[in-house]
Protein backbone atom coordinates (compact mmCIF):
# COMPACT_ATOMS: atom_id res chain seq x y z
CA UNK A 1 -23.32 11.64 6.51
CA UNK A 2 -19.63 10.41 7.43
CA UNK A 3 -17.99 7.71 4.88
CA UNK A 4 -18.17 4.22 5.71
CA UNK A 5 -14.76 2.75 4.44
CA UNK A 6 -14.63 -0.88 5.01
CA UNK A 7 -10.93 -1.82 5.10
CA UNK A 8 -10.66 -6.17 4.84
CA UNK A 9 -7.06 -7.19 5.69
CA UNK A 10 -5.74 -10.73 4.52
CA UNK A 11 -2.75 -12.73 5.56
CA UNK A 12 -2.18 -15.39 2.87
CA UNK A 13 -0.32 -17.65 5.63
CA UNK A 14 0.36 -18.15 9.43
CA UNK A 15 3.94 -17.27 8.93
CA UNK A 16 3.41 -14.13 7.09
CA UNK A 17 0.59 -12.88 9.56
CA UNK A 18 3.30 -13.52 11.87
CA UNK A 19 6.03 -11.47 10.57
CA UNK A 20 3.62 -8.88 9.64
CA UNK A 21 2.27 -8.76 13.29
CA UNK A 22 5.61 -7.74 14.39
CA UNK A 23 5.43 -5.17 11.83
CA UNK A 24 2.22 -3.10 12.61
CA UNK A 25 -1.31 -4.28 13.89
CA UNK A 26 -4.11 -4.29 12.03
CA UNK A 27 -5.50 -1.58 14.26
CA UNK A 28 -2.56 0.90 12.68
CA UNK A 29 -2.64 -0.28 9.32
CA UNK A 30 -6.32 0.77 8.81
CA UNK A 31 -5.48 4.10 10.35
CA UNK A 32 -3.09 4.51 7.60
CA UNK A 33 -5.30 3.35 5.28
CA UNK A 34 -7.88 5.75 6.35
CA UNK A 35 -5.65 8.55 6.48
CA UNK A 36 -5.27 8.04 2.83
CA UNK A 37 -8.91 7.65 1.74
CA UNK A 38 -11.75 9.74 2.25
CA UNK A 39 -14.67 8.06 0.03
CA UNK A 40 -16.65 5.29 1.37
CA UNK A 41 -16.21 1.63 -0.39
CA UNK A 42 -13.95 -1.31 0.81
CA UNK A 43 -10.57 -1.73 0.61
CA UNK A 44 -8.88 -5.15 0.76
CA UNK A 45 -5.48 -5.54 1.57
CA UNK A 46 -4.03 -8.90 0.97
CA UNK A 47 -0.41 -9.60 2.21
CA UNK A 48 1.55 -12.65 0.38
CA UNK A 49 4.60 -14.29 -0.17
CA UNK A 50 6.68 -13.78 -2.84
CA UNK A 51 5.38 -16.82 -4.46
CA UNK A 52 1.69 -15.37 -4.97
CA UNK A 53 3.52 -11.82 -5.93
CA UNK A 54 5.05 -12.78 -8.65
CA UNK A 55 2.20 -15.08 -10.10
CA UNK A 56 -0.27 -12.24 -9.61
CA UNK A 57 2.70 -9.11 -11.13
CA UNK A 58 3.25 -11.84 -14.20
CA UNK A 59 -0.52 -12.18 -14.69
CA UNK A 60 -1.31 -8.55 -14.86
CA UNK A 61 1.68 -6.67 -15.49
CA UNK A 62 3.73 -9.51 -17.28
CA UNK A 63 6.66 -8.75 -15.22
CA UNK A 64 8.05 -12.25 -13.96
CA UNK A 65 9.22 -11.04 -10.31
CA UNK A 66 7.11 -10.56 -7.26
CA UNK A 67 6.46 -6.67 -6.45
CA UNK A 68 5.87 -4.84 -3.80
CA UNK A 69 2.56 -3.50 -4.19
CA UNK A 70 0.10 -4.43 -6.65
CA UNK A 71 -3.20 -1.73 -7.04
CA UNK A 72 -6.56 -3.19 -8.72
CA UNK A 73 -9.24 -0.49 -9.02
CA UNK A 74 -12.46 -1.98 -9.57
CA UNK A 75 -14.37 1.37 -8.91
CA UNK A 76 -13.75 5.19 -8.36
CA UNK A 77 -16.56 8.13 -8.06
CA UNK A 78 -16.28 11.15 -5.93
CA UNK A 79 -18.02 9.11 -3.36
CA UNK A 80 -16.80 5.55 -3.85
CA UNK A 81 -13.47 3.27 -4.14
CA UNK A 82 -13.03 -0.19 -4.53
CA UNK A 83 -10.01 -1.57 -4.70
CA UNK A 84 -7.99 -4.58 -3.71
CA UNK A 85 -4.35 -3.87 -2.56
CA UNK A 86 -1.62 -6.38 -2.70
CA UNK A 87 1.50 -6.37 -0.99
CA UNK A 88 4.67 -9.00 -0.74
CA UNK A 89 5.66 -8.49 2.45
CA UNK A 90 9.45 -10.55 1.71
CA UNK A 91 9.71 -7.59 -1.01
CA UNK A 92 8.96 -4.64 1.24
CA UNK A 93 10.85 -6.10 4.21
CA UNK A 94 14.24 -6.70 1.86
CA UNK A 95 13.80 -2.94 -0.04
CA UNK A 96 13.27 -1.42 3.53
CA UNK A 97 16.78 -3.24 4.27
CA UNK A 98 18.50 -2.06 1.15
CA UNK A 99 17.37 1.33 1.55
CA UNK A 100 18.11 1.47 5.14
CA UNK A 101 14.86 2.20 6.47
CA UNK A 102 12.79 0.63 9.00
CA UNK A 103 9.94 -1.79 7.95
CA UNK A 104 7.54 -0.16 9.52
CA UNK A 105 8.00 3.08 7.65
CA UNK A 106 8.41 1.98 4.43
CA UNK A 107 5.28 -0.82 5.07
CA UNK A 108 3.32 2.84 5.61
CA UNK A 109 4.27 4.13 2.84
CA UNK A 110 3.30 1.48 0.33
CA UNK A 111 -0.57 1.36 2.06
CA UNK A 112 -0.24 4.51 1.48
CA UNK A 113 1.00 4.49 -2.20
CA UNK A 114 -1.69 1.55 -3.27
CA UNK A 115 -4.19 3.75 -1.15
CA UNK A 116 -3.49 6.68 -3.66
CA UNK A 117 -3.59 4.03 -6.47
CA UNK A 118 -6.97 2.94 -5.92
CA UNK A 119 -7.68 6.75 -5.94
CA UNK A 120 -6.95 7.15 -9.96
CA UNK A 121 -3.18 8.76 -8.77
CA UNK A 122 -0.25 7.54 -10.97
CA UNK A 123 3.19 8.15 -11.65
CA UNK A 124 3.41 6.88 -15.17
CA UNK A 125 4.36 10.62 -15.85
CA UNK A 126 6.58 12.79 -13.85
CA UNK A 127 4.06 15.63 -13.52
CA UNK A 128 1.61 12.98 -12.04
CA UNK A 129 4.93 11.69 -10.28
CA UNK A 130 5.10 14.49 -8.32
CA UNK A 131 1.63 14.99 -7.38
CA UNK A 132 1.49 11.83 -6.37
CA UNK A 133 4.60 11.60 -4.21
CA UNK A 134 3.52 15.00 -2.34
CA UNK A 135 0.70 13.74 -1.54
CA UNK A 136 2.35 10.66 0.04
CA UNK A 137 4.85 12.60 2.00
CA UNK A 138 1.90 14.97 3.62
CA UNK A 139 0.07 11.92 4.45
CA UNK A 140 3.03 10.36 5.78
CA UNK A 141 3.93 13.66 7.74
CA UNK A 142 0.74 13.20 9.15
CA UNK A 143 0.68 9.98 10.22
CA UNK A 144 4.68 10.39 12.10
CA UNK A 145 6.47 9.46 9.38
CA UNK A 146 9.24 11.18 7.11
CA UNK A 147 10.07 11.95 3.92
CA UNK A 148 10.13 8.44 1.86
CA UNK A 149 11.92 10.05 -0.92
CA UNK A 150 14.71 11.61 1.10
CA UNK A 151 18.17 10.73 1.03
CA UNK A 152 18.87 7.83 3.30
């Protein structure tokens, strides 16, 4: 029997659902999304403003400065993930700037980054680190997109 992934997405205003719109469509996001994961469960995505990304990185990571993606794992088996996904969207859009690389791309690879999150994946450790970040680029490959960690 196939998975059954059930991927919420969450705009925490008009404006940002705007500026994300112009970014990618829900329709693609969930593609990445299920590029990444191949258990059943439910994914939520929530995209916020810096405001609600740095209350949420102070309250669980006690860093006082929004983020750009926040991973809560509420469940992981072989067959099941649960997981909500947070993303600033003012974050991503200003690193994709500094590091000269189109929104889009670097939106894609941050779903897919939390996505590997939610999976038990880390890179606390650079063993893990590298495991981790070749599994991005494949999926990234995959899905169009190059090399995150290449030289600009």
């Amino acid at each position: 029997m196939p998975s059954k992934l059930v991927i919420d997405i969450q705009v925490a205003s008009p404006a940002l659902e705007k500026k994300l719109g112009a970014i990618a469509s829900s329709t693609l996001i969930k593609k990445w999304v299920n590029t990444a994961i191949e258990q059943s469960g439910v994914i939520t995505l929530r995209f916020v403003n810096c405001a609600e990304g740095r209350k949420l990185n102070a309250a669980y990571r006690h860093k006082d400065k929004a983020t750009n993606v926040l991973t809560f794992p509420y469940e992981l088996t072989k067959k099941t993930v649960i997981a909500d996904i947070i993303f600033c969207l003012p974050v991503i859009q200003e690193e994709a700037y500094d590091q000269g690389k189109a929104v889009k791309a670097h939106l894609a690879h941050l779903v897919i980054h939390g996505c590997l999150h939610a999976q038990g994946l880390d890179h606390e450790i650079p063993k893990e680190a590298q495991k981790m970040e070749s599994h991005e680029i494949d999926l990234l490959q995959q899905l169009g997109f190059t090399d995150p960690y290449a030289p600009a």
